[in-house]
Protein backbone atom coordinates (compact mmCIF):
# COMPACT_ATOMS: atom_id res chain seq x y z
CA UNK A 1 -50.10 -45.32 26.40
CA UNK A 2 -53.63 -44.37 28.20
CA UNK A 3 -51.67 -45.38 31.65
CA UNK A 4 -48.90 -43.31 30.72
CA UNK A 5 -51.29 -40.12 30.02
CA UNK A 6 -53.11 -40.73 33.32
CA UNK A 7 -50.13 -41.09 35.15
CA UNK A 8 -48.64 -38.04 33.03
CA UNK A 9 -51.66 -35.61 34.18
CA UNK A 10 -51.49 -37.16 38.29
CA UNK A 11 -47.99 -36.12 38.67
CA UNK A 12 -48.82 -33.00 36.92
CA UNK A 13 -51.26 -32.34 39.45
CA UNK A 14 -49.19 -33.49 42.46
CA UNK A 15 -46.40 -31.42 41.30
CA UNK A 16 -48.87 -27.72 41.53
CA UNK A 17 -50.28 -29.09 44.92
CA UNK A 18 -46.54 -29.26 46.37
CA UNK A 19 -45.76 -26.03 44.68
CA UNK A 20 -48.90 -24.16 46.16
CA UNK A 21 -48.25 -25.15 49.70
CA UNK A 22 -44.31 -24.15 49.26
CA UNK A 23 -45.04 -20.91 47.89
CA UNK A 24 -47.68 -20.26 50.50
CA UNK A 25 -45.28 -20.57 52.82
CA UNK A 26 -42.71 -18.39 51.13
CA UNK A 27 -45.68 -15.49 50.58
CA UNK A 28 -46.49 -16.22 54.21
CA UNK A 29 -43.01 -15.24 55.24
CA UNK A 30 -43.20 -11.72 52.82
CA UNK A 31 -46.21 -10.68 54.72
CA UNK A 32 -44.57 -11.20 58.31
CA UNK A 33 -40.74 -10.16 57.83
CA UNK A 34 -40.37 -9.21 54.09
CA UNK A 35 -38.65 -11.34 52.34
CA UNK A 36 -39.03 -14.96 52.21
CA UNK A 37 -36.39 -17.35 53.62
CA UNK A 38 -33.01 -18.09 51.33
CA UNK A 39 -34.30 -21.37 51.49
CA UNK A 40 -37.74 -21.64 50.85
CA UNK A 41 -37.02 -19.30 47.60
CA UNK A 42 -34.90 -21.93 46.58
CA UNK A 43 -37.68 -24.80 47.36
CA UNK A 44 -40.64 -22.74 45.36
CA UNK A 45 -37.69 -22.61 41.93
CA UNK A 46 -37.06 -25.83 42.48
CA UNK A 47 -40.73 -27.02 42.61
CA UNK A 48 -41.56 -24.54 39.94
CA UNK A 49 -39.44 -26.27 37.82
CA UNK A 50 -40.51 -29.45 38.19
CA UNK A 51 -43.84 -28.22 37.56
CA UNK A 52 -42.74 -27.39 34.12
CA UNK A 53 -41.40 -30.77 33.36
CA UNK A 54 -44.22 -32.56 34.25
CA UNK A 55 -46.33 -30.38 32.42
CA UNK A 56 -44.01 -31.62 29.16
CA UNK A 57 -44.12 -35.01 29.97
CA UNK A 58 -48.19 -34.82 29.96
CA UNK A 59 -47.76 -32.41 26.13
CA UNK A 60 -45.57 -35.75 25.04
CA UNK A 61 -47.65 -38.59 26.25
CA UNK A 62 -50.88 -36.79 24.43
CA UNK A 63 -48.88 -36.13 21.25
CA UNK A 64 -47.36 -39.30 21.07
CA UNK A 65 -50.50 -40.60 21.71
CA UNK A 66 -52.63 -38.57 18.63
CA UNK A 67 -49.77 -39.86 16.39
CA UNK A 68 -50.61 -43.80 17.60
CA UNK A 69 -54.05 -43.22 16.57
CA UNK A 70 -53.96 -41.52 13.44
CA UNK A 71 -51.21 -43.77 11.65
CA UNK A 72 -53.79 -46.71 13.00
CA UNK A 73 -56.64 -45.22 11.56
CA UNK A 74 -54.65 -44.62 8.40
CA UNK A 75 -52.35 -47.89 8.28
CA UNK A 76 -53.96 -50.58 5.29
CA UNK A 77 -56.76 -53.11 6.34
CA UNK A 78 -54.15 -55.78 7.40
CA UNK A 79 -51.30 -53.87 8.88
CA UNK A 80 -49.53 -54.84 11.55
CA UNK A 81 -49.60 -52.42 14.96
CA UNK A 82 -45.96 -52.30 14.95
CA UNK A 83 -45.98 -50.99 11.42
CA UNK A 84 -47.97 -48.15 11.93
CA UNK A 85 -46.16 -47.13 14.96
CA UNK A 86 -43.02 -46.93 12.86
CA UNK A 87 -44.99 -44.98 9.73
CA UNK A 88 -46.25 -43.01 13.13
CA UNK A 89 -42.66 -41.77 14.33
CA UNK A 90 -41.00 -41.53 11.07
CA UNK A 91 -43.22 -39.24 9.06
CA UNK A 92 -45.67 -36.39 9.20
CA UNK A 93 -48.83 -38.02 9.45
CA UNK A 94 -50.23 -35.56 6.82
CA UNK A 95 -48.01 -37.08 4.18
CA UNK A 96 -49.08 -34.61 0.93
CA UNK A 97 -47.56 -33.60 -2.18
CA UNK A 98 -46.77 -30.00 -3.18
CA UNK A 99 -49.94 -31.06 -5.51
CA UNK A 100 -52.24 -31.53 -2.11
CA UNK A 101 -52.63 -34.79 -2.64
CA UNK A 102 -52.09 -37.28 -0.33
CA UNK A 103 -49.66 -40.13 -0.56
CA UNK A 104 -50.41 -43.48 0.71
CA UNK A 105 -47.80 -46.06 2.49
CA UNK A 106 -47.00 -48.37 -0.71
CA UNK A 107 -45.99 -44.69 -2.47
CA UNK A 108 -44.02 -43.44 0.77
CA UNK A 109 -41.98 -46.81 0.72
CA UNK A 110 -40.81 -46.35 -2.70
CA UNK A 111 -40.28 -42.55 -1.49
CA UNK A 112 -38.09 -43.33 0.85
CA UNK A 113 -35.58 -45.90 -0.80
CA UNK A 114 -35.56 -42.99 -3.39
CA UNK A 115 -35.10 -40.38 -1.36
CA UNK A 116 -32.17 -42.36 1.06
CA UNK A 117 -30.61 -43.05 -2.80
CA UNK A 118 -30.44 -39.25 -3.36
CA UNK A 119 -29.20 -38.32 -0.06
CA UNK A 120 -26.47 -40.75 0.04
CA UNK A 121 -25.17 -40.81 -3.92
CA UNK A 122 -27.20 -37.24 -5.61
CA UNK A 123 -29.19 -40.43 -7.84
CA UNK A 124 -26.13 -42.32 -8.89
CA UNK A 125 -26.78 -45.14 -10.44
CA UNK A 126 -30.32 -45.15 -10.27
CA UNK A 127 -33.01 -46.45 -12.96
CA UNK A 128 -35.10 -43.95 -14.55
CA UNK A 129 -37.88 -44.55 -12.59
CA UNK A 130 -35.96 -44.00 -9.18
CA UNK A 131 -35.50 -40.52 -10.77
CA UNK A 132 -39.17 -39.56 -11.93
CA UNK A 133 -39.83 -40.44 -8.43
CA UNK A 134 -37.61 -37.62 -7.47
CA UNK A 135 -38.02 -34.88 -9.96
CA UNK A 136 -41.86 -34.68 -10.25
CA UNK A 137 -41.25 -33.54 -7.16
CA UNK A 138 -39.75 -30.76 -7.45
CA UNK A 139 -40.81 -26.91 -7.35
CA UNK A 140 -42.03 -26.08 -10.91
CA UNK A 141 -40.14 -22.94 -10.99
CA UNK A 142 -36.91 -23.39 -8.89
CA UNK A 143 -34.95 -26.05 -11.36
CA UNK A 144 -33.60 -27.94 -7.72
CA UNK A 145 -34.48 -31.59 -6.94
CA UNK A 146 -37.22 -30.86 -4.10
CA UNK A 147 -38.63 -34.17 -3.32
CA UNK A 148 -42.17 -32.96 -1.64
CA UNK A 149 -42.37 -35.28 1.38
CA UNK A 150 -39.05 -34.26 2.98
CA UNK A 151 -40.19 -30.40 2.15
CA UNK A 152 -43.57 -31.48 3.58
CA UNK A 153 -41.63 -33.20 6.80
CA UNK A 154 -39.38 -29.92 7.41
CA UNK A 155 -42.45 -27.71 7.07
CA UNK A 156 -44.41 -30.04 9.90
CA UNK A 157 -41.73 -29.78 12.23
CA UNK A 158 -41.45 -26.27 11.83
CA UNK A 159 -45.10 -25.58 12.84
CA UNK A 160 -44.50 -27.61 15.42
CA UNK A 161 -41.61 -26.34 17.36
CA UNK A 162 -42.43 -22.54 16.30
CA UNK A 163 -44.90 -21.24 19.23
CA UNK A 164 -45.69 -18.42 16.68
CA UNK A 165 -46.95 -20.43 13.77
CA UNK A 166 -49.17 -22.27 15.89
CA UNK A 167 -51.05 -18.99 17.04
CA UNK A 168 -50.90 -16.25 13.95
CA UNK A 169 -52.22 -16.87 10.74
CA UNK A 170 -50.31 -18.52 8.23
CA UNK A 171 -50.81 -17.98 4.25
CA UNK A 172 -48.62 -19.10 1.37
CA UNK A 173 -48.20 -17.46 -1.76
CA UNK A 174 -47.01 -17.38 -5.39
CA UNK A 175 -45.97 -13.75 -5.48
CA UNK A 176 -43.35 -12.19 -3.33
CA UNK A 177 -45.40 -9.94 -1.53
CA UNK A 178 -48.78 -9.95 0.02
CA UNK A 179 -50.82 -7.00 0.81
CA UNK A 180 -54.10 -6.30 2.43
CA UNK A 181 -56.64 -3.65 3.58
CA UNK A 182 -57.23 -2.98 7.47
CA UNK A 183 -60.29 -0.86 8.06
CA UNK A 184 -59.97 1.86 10.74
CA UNK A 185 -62.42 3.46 12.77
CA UNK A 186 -65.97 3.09 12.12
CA UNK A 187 -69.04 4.12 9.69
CA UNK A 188 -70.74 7.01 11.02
CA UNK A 189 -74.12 6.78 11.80
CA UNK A 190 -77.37 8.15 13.99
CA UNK A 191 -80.98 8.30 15.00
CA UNK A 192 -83.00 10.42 12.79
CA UNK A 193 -87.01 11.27 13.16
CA UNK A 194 -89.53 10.68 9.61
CA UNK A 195 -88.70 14.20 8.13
CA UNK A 196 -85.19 14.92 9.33
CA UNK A 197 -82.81 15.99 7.29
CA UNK A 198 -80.35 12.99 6.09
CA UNK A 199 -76.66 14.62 6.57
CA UNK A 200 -74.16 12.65 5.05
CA UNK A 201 -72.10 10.43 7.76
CA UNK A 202 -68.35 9.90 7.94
CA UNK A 203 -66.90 6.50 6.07
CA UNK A 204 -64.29 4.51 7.72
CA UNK A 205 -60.86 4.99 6.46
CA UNK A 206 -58.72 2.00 4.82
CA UNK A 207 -55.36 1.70 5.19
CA UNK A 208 -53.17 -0.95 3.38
CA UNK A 209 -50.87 -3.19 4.52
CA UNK A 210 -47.96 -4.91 2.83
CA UNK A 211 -45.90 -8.05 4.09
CA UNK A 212 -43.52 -8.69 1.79
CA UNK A 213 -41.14 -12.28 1.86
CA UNK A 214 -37.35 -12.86 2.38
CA UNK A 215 -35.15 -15.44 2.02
CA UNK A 216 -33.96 -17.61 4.97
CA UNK A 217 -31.40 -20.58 4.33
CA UNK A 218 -29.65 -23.60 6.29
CA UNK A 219 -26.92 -25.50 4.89
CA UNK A 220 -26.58 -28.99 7.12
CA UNK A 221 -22.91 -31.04 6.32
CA UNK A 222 -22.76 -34.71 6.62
CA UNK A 223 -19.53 -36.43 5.02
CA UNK A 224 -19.62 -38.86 1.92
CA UNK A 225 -18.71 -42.30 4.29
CA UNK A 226 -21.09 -41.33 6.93
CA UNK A 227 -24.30 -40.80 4.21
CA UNK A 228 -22.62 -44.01 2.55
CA UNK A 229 -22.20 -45.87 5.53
CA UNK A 230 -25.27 -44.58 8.24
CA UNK A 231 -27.42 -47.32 9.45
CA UNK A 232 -29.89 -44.67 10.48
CA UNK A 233 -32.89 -42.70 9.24
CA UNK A 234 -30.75 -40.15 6.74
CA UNK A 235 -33.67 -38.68 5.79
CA UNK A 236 -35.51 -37.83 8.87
CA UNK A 237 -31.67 -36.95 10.62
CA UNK A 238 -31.39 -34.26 7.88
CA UNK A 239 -35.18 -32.82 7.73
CA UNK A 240 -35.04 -32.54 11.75
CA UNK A 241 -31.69 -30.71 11.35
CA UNK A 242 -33.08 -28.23 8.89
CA UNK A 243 -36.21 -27.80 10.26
CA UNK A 244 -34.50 -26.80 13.87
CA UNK A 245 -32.42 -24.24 12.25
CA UNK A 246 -35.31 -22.46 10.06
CA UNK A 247 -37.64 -22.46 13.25
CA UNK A 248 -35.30 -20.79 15.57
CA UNK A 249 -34.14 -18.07 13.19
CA UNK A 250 -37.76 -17.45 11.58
CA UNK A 251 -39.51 -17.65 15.28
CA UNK A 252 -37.25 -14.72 16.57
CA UNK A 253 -37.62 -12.55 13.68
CA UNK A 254 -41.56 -13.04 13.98
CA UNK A 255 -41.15 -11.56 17.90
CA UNK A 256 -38.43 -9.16 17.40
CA UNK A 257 -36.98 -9.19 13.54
CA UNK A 258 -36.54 -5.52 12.75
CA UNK A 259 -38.35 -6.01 9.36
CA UNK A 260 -34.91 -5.52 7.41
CA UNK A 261 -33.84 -8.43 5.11
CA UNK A 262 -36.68 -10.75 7.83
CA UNK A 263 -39.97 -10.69 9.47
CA UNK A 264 -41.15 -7.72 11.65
CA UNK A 265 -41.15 -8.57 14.95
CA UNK A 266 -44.51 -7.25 17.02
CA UNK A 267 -42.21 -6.31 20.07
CA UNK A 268 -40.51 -4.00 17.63
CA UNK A 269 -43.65 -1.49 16.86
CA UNK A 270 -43.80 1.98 18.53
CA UNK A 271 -46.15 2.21 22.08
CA UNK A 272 -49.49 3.88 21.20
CA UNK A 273 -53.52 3.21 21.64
CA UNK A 274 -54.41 2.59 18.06
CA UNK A 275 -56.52 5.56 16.56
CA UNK A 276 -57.25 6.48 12.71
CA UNK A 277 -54.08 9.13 13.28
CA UNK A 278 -51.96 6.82 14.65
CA UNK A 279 -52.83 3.24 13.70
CA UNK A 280 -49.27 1.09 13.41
CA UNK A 281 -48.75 1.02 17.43
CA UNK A 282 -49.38 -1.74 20.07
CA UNK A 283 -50.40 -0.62 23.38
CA UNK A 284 -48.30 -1.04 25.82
CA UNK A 285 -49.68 -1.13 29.91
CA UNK A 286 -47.26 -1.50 33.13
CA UNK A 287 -47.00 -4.04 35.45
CA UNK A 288 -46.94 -1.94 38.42
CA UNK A 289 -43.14 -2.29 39.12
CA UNK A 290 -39.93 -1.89 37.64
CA UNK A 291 -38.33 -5.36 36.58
CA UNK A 292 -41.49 -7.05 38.21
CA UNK A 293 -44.82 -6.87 39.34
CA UNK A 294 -46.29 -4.57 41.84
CA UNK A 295 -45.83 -5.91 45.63
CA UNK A 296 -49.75 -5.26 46.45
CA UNK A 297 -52.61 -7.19 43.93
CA UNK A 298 -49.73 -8.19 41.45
CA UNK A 299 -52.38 -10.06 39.20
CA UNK A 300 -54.17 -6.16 38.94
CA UNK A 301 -52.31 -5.64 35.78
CA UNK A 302 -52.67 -9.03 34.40
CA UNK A 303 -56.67 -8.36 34.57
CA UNK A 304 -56.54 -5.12 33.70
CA UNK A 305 -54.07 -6.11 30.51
CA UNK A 306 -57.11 -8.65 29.62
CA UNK A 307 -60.03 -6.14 29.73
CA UNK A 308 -57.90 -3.66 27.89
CA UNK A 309 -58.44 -5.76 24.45
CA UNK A 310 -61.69 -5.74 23.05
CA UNK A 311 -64.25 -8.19 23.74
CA UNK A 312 -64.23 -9.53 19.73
CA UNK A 313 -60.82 -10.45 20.16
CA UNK A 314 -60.56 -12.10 23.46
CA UNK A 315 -62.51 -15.78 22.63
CA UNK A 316 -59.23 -16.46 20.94
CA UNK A 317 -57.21 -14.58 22.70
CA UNK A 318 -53.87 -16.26 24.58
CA UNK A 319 -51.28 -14.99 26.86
CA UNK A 320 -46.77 -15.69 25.22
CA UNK A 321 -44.04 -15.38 27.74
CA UNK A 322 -41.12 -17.41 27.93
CA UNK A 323 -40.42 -20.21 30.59
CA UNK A 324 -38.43 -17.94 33.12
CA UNK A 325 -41.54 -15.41 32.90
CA UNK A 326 -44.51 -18.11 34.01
CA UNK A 327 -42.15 -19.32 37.04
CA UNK A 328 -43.09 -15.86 38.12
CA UNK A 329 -46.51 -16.09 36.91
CA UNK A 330 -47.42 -18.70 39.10
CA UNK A 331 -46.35 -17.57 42.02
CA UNK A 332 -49.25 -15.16 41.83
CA UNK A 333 -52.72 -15.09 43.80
CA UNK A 334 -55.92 -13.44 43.64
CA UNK A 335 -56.89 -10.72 47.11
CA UNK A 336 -58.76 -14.51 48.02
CA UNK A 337 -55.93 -16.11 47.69
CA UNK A 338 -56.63 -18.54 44.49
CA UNK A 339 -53.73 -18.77 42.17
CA UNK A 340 -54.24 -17.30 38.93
CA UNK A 341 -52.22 -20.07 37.20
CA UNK A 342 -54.04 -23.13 36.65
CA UNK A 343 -52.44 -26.39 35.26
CA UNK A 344 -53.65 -27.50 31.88
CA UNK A 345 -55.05 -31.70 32.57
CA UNK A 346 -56.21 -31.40 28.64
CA UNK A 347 -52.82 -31.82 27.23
CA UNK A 348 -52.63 -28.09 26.10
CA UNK A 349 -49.09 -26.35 26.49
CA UNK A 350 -48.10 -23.90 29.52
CA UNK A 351 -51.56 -24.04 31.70
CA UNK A 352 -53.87 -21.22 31.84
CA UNK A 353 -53.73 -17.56 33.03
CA UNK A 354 -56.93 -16.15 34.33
CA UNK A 355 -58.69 -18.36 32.15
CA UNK A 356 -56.56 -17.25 28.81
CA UNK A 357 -54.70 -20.26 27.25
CA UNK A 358 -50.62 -19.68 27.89
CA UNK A 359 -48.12 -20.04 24.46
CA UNK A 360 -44.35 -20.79 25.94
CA UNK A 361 -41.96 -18.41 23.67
CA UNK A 362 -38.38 -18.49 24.26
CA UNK A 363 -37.72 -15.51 22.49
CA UNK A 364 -39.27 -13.51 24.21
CA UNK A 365 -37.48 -11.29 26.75
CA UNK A 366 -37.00 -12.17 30.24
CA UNK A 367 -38.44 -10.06 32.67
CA UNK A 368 -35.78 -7.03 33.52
CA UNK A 369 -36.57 -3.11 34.09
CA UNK A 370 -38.85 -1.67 30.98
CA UNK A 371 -39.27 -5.23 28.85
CA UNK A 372 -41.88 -6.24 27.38
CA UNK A 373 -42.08 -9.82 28.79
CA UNK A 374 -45.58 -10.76 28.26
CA UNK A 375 -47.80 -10.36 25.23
CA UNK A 376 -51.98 -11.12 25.33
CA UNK A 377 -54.06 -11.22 22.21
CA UNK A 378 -55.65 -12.99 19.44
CA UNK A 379 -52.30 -13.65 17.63
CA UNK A 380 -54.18 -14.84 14.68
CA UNK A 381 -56.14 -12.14 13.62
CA UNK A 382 -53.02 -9.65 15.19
CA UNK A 383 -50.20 -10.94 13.42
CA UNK A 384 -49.56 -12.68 9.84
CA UNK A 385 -47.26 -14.52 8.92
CA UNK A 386 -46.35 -14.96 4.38
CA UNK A 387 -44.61 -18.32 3.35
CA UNK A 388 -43.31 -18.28 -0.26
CA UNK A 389 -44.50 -22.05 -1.46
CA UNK A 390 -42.09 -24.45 -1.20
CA UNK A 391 -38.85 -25.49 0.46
CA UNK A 392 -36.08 -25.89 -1.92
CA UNK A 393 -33.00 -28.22 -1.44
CA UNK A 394 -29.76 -28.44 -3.39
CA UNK A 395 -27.47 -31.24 -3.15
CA UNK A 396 -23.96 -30.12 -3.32
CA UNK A 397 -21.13 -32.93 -2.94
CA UNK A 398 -18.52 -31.40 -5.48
CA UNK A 399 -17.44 -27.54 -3.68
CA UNK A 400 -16.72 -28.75 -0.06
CA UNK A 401 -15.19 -32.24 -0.63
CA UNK A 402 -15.67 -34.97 1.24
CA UNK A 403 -18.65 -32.74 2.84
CA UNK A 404 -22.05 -32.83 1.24
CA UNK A 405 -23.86 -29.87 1.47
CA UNK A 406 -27.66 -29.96 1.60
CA UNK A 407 -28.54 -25.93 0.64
CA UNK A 408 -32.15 -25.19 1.34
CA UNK A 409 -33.86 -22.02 1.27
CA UNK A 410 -37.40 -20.63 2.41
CA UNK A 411 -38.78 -17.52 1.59
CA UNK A 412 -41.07 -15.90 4.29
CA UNK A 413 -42.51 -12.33 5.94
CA UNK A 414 -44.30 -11.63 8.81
CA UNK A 415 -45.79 -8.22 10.28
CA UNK A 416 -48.83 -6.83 12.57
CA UNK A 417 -51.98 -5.79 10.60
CA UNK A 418 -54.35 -5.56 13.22
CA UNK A 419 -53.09 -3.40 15.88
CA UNK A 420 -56.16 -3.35 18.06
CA UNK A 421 -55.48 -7.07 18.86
CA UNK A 422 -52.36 -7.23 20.38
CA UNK A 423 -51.26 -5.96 24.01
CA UNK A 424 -48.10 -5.91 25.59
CA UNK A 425 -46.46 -5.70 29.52
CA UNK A 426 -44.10 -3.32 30.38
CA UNK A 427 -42.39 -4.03 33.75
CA UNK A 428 -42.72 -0.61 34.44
CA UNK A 429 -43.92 1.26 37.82
């Protein structure tokens, strides 16, 4: 697995050096005649590209690798290596109850020979203590069977194929609404001499915020022979088909959900500098060029978009564009001629931008006249996202025969409460 990591991260760094000296020469042919050769645009997308596979293959080898080395560290004195690579690639490694606690791998085997019974035949024929196994499980107040590892499975795989989730801050509730206080503007204060008069100074204003939850649902179909019948993983099959659909739906509603009946995207606020008067607005600064960036010192707005947040926020601050957007990103240089783009050898996604980590978001927009292609913030303190505890499923074989329908439902919000720490790009002259 090391091998396959170093040869991962050589490729990787192969790939950029081709791509550099191709896109040289396509700049090189802008500056003289300009426009670049038919053919040499096509050899800088094609190179491009493979940049960004190679880049995946070196985010795979590392995960895969993390996941090796956990289940091993976790894996019973006296457990084979082939064992824990299968507990490694079949299950969350943070295998935990809705109680928090954690379940060890004599309790997940008896999960899942529970849990494949209840998939295939809703508990038919089971013993009674197949079924406690089951239903102490399950979400005190929703009356469904909710067995907590597959929850806790769908609810990994979520985080990890939602870009969002993995920047903003994440809280789960009780209550269907969560509110908070953002402070605006500052205490007023000043230099006074030993007999002055003490005038009173102006207080910073408060203004609450509100994120409130709503429900989001998937309903996967599998028929009664083929749950009877399947030779493979059920289970997993049916958490990875869930978890797919929430992430997708809940991952565009957190970048441009209109905030009715889902999430408030934060491409959706109104343009604005952030003031005490006018505090629910994202500023929003131009690339320099309609549809694009500006022909001279392109990277100009990319520095000036990083200098226009405030230094508190920028130590975990990140850049989020979609794939299409950082092709075009690194194609760009510095007046010395240094790339701005830099590949990432420590396994992180998408390289780095000018020194700012780089989050890969499909949904948002691709670069086109006025869009707002590229965000740049600290995502965690900017934007907050409200999960409602608990995934619920309900096993429905009797309404859609010989379909089974597995009905699960997650309640969650999302908003901007910190203005001040999210920018966006306009590709705007």
């Amino acid at each position: 697995m090391n091998s396959d990591i170093k040869n991962a991260v050589n490729e990787l760094g192969q790939a950029f050096e081709v791509f550099k000296e191709a896109n040289n020469q396509r700049l090189t042919e802008i500056s003289r005649t300009g426009a670049a050769d038919p053919l040499t645009e096509t050899k800088v997308n094609r190179l491009n590209a493979e940049v960004s596979r190679t880049q995946e293959l070196t985010d795979t080898a590392r995960k895969r690798l993390d996941q090796l080395e956990t289940a091993i560290k976790r894996a019973p004195v006296g457990t084979s290596m082939n064992t824990a690579v299968d507990e490694a690639a079949l299950f969350s490694l943070e295998r935990k109850s809705n109680a928090g606690q954690e379940i060890g791998f004599d309790q997940y085997d008896h999960y899942k020979k529970s849990l494949r019974n209840y998939i295939r035949r809703n508990n038919a024929g089971a013993d009674i203590e197949e079924t406690k196994a089951l239903s102490a499980g399950s979400d005190p107040d929703g009356g469904y069977w909710v067995t907590p590892d597959i929850s806790g499975r769908i609810t990994g795989l979520v985080y990890e194929s939602s870009p969002m989730r993995q920047v903003a801050n994440v809280v789960t509730i009780g209550t269907d609404t969560l509110e908070g206080i953002s402070h605006i503007g500052e205490a007023g204060a000043g230099w006074v001499g030993e007999t002055d008069a003490r005038p009173e100074t102006d207080s910073p204003l408060i203004d609450q915020w509100s994120i409130g939850v709503h429900e989001l649902y998937a309903e996967p179909r599998a028929t009664q022979r083929l749950l009877d019948d399947a030779m493979f993983n059920v289970d997993e099959w049916l958490a990875g088909k869930i978890a797919e659909r929430l992430a997708r739906l809940e991952n565009t509603a957190f970048v441009t959900g209109n905030g009715v009946g889902k999430p408030k995207g934060f491409l959706t606020y109104a343009a604005g500098t952030p003031s005490a008067a006018n505090f629910d607005v994202i500023e929003q600064l131009n690339s320099g060029a309609a549809g694009g960036f500006a022909a001279a010192d392109p990277g100009d707005a990319l520095i000036n978009m990083i200098f226009s947040l405030k230094a508190s926020y920028r130590d975990n601050a990140a850049f989020m564009m979609k794939r299409s957007t950082l092709a075009e990103v690194r194609k760009l240089k510095d007046a010395d001629g240094n790339y701005l783009w830099t590949p990432d050898f420590q396994m992180k996604q998408g390289g780095t931008l000018l020194g700012f980590d780089i989050v890969e978001a499909e949904d948002m927009p691709e670069i086109a006249a006025d869009s707002l292609s590229i965000a740049f913030g600290d995502f965690k303190a900017g934007y907050q996202i409200v999960d409602r505890q608990g995934v619920r499923i309900l096993r429905d074989n009797l309404t859609t025969k010989p379909y089974v329908k597995f009905y699960t439902t997650k309640r969650v919000g999302g908003g901007v409460v910190n203005f001040d720490a999210l920018k966006l790009m306009k590709f705007a002259a």
